[in-house]
Protein backbone atom coordinates (compact mmCIF):
# COMPACT_ATOMS: atom_id res chain seq x y z
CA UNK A 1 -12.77 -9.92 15.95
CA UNK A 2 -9.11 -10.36 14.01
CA UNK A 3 -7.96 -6.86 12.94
CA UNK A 4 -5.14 -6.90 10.77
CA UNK A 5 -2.37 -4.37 10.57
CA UNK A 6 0.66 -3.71 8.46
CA UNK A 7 3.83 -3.21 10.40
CA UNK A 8 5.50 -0.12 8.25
CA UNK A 9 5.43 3.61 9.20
CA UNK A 10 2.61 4.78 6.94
CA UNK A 11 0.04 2.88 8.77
CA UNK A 12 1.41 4.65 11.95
CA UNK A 13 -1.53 7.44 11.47
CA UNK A 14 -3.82 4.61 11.39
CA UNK A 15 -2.72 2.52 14.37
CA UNK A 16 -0.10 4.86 16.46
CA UNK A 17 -3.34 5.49 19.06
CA UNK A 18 -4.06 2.22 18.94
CA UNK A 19 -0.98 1.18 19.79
CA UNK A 20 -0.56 3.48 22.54
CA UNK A 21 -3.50 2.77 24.53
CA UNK A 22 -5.29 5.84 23.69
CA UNK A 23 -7.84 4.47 21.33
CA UNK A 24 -9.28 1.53 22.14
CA UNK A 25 -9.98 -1.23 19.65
CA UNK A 26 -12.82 -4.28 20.03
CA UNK A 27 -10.16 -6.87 18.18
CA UNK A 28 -7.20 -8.59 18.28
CA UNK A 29 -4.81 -7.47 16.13
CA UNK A 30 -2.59 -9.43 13.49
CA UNK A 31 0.67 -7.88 12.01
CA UNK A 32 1.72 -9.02 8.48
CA UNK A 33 3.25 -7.76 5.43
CA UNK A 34 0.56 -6.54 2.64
CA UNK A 35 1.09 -9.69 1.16
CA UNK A 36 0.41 -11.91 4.39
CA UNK A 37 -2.55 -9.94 5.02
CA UNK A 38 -4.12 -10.09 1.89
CA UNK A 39 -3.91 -13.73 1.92
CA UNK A 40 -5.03 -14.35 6.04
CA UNK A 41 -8.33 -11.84 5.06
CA UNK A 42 -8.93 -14.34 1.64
CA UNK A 43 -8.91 -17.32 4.36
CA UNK A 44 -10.65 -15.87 6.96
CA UNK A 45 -8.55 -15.88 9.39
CA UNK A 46 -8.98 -12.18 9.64
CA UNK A 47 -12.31 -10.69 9.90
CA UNK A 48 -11.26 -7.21 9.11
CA UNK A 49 -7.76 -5.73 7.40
CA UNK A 50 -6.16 -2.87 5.53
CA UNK A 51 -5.38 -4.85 2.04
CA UNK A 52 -4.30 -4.30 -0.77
CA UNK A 53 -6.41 -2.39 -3.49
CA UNK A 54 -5.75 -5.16 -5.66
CA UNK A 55 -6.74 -8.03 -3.20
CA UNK A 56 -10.32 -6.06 -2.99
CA UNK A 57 -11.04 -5.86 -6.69
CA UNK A 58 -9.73 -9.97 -6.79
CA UNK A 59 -12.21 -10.90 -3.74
CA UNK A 60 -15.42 -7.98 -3.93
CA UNK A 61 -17.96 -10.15 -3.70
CA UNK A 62 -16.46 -11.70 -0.30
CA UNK A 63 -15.69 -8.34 1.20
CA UNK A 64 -17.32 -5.14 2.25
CA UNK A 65 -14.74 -1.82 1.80
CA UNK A 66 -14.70 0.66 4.98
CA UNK A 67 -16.01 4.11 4.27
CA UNK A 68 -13.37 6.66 4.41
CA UNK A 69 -10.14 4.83 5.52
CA UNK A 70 -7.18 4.28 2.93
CA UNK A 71 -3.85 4.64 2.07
CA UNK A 72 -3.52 7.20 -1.19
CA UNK A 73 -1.28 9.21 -2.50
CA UNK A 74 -1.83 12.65 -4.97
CA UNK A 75 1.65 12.48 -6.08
CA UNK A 76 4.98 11.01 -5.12
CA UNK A 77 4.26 8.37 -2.14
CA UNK A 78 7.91 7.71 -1.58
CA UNK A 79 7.21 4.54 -0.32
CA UNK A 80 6.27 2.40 -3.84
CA UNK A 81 9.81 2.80 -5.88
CA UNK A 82 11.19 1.27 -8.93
CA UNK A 83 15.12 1.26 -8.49
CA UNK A 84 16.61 0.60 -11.49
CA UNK A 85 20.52 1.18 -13.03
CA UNK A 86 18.77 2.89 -16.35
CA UNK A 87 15.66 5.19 -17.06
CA UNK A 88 12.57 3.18 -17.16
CA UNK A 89 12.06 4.10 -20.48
CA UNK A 90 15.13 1.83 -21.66
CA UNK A 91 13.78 -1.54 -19.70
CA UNK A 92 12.77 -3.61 -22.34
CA UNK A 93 13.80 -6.94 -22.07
CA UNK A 94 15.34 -6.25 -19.06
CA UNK A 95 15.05 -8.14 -15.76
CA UNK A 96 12.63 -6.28 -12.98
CA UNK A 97 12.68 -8.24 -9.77
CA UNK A 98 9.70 -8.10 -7.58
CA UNK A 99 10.12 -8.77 -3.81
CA UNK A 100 8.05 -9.13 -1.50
CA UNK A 101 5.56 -6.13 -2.38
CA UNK A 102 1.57 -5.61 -2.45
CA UNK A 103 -0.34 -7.21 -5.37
CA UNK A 104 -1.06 -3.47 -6.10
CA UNK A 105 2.28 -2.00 -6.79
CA UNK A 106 3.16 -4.96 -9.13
CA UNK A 107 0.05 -4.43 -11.19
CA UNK A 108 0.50 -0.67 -11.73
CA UNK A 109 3.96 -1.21 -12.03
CA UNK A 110 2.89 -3.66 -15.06
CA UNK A 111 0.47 -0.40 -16.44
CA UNK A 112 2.91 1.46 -16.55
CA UNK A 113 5.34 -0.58 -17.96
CA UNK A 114 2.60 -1.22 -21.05
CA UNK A 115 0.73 2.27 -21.37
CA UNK A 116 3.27 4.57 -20.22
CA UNK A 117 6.87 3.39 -21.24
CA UNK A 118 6.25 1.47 -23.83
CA UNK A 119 9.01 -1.47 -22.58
CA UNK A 120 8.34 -5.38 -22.05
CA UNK A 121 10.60 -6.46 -19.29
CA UNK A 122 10.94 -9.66 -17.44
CA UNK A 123 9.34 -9.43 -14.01
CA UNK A 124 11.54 -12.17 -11.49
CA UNK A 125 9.79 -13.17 -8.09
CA UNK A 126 13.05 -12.71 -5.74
CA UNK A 127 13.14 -15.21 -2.98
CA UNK A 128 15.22 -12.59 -0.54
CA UNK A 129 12.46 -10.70 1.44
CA UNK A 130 12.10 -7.25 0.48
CA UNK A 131 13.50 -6.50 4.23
CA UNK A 132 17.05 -8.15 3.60
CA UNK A 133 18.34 -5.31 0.63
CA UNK A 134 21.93 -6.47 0.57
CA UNK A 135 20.75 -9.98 -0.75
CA UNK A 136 18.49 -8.48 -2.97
CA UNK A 137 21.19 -6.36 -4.18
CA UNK A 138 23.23 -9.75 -4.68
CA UNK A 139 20.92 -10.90 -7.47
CA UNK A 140 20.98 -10.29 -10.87
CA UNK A 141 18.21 -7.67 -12.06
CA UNK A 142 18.68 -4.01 -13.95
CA UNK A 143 15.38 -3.20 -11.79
CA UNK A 144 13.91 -4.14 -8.38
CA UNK A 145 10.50 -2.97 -7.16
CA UNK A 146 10.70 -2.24 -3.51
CA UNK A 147 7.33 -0.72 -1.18
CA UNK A 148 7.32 0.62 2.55
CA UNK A 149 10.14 1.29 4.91
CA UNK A 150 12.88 -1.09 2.85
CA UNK A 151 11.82 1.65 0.22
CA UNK A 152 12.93 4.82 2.15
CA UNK A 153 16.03 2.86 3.42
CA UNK A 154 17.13 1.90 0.22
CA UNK A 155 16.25 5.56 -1.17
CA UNK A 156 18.24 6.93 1.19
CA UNK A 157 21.16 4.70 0.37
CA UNK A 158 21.32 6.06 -3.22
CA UNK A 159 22.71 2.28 -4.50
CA UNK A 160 21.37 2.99 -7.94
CA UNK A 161 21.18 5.58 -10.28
CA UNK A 162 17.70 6.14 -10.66
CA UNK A 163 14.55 5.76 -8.77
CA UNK A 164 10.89 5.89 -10.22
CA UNK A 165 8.26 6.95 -7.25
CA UNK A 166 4.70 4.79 -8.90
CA UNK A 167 2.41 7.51 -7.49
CA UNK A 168 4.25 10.47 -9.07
CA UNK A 169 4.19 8.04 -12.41
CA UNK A 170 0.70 7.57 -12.18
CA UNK A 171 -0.22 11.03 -10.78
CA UNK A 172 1.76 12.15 -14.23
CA UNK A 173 -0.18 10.03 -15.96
CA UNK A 174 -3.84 9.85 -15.19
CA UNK A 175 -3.94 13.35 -12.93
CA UNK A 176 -5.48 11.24 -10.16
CA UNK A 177 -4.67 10.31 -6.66
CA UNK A 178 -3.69 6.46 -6.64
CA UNK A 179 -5.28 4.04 -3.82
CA UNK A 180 -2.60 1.51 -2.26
CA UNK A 181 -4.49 -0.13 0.36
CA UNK A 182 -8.17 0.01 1.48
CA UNK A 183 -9.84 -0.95 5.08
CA UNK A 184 -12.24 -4.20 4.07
CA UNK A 185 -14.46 -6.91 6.20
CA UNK A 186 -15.78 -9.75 5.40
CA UNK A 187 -19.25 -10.01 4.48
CA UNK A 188 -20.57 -12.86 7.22
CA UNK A 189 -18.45 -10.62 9.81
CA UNK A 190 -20.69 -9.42 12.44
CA UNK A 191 -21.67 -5.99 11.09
CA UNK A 192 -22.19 -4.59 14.75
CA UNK A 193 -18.91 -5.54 15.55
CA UNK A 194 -17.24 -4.10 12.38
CA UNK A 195 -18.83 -0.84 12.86
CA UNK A 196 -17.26 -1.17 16.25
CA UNK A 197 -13.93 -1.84 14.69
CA UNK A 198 -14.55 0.76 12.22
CA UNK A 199 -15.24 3.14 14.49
CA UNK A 200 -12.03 2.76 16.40
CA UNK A 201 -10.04 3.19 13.68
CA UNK A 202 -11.38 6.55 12.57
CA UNK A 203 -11.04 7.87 15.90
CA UNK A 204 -7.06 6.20 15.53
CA UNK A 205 -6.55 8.04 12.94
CA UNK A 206 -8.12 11.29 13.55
CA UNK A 207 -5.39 11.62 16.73
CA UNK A 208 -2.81 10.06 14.46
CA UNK A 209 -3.09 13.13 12.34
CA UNK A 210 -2.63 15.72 14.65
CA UNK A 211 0.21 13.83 16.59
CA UNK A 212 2.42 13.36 13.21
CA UNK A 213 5.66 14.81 14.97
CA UNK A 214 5.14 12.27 17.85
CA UNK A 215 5.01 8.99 15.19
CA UNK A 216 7.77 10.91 13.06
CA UNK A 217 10.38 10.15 15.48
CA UNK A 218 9.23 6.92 16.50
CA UNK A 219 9.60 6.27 12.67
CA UNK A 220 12.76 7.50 12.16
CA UNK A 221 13.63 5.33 15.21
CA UNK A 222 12.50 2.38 13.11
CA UNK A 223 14.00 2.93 9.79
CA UNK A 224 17.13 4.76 10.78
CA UNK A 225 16.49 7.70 8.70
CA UNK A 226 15.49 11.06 9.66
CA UNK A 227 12.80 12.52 11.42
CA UNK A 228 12.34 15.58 8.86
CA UNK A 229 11.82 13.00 6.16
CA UNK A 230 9.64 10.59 7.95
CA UNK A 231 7.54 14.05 8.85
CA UNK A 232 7.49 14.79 5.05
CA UNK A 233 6.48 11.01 4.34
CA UNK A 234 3.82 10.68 6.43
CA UNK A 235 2.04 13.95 5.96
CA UNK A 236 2.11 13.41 2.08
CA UNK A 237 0.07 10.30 2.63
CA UNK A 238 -3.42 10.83 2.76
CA UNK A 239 -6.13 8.05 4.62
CA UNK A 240 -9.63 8.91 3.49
CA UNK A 241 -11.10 7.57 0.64
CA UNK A 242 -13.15 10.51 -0.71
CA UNK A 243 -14.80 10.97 -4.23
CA UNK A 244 -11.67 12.29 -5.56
CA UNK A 245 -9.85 8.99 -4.72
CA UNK A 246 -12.70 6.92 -5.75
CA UNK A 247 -12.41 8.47 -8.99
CA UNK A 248 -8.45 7.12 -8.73
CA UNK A 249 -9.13 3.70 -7.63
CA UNK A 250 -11.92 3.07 -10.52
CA UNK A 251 -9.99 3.94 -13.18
CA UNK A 252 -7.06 2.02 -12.30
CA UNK A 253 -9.33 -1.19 -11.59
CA UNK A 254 -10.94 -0.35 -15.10
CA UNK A 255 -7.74 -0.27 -16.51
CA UNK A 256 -6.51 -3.78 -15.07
CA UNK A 257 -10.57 -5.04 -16.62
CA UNK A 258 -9.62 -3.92 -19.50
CA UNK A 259 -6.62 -5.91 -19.34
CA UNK A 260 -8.19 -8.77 -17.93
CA UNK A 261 -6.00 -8.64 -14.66
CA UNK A 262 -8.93 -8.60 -12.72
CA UNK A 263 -12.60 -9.16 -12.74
CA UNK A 264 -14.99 -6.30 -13.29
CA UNK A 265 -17.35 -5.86 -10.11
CA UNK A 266 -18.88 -2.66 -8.20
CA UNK A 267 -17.19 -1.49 -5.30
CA UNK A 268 -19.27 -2.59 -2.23
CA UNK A 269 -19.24 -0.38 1.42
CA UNK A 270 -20.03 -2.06 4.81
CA UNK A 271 -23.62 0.01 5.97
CA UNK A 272 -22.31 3.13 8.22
CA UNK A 273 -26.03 2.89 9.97
């Protein structure tokens, strides 16, 4: 089994146990950007991945979701910002660049550009990687879109005037937790073996949550900020995927049917027995 695994601090909850030997887990793991990951679970190179919510809705009828694993927010997330050198609200026809960030974040970014503030920007793929802020901050944009721990770095450094948090805007707007990222498998994945898999990972991230302190300051380490707001970042983050949440991640993959951004389809769960 391939088990893939995002690299920044807010799947530490998920995989800090992992890492550390406590829990073990029946797969190999991959590390990759949301991005990456999305795109190595599409080719089946992995068998089994947190992805983007996006990536599900795009590929349903190839995967199977994992009951009761995500990465939500009911709120800010801290980790999902729109820096920009104006409000939103005064964007139109203005230049948003989009790094290297989950399919997700750039299509509720694009709601919320339509249904919230009203503005028509032009969205720019940068070629910098979302990790390498100075050159990002080299090219011309009067927005950049910027998710995970570049996000908190770049929050800290206070280079622009303002700073729009995507789960606080859509919290604001809909009054519903949002879904990031989901835990899916591919359907001709041995089930035994994914229940294995799936397994692990609960029992990850039940430990994960009640050693937050302990992957605080191993965050902090990592992103150079401090532990206090690494503490405050991870707890606000929340990795079930219960009714409530559900409830989010419908209506914001009705929303992009609507649209036509993706294709309408049922949300499918691997068999817990």
């Amino acid at each position: 089994m391939r088990l893939g695994r995002i690299g920044y601090i807010n799947c530490y909850p998920v995989y800090g146990a992992i890492d550390r030997g406590i829990v073990p887990v029946p797969a190999g793991l991959v590390t990759g950007t949301p991005s990456e990951l999305n795109d190595l679970l599409a080719a089946g190179e992995l068998d089994v991945s947190v992805v983007s919510a996006v990536e599900y809705a795009r590929n349903a009828a190839a995967y199977h979701l994992l009951p009761d694993l995500a990465v939500s927010c009911d709120g800010p997330v801290r980790s999902v910002l729109l820096f920009s050198r104006r409000p939103v609200e005064e964007l139109d026809q203005g230049t948003i660049l989009l790094s290297a960030s989950s399919r997700t974040s750039v299509y509720l970014l694009r709601l919320l550009c339509q249904d919230v503030w009203y503005v028509r920007p032009r969205f720019a793929e940068a070629r910098a990687e979302a990790a390498d802020l100075d050159a990002l901050a080299g090219l011309p944009h009067d927005a950049v879109l910027v998710i995970g721990d570049p996000a908190l770095i770049l929050a800290a450094r206070r280079t622009y005037g303002y700073a729009c948090d995507l789960g606080e805007a859509w919290k604001r707007w809909t009054g519903l937790p949002f879904v990031f990222a989901v835990w899916a498998a591919r359907r001709e994945a041995g089930r035994a073996q994914v229940r294995a898999v799936h397994l692990a990972l609960l029992e990850a991230r039940s430990w994960g949550l009640d050693h937050l302190d302990d992957l605080a300051a191993q965050a902090a380490q990592v992103t150079g900020t401090e532990v206090a707001a690494c503490r405050e970042y991870l707890s606000g983050l929340d990795y079930g995927l219960s009714y409530k949440h559900l409830e989010g991640l419908t209506s914001f993959l009705r929303r992009l049917t609507t649209r036509g951004m993706v294709r309408e389809g049922a949300l499918a769960f691997l068999a817990v027995a």
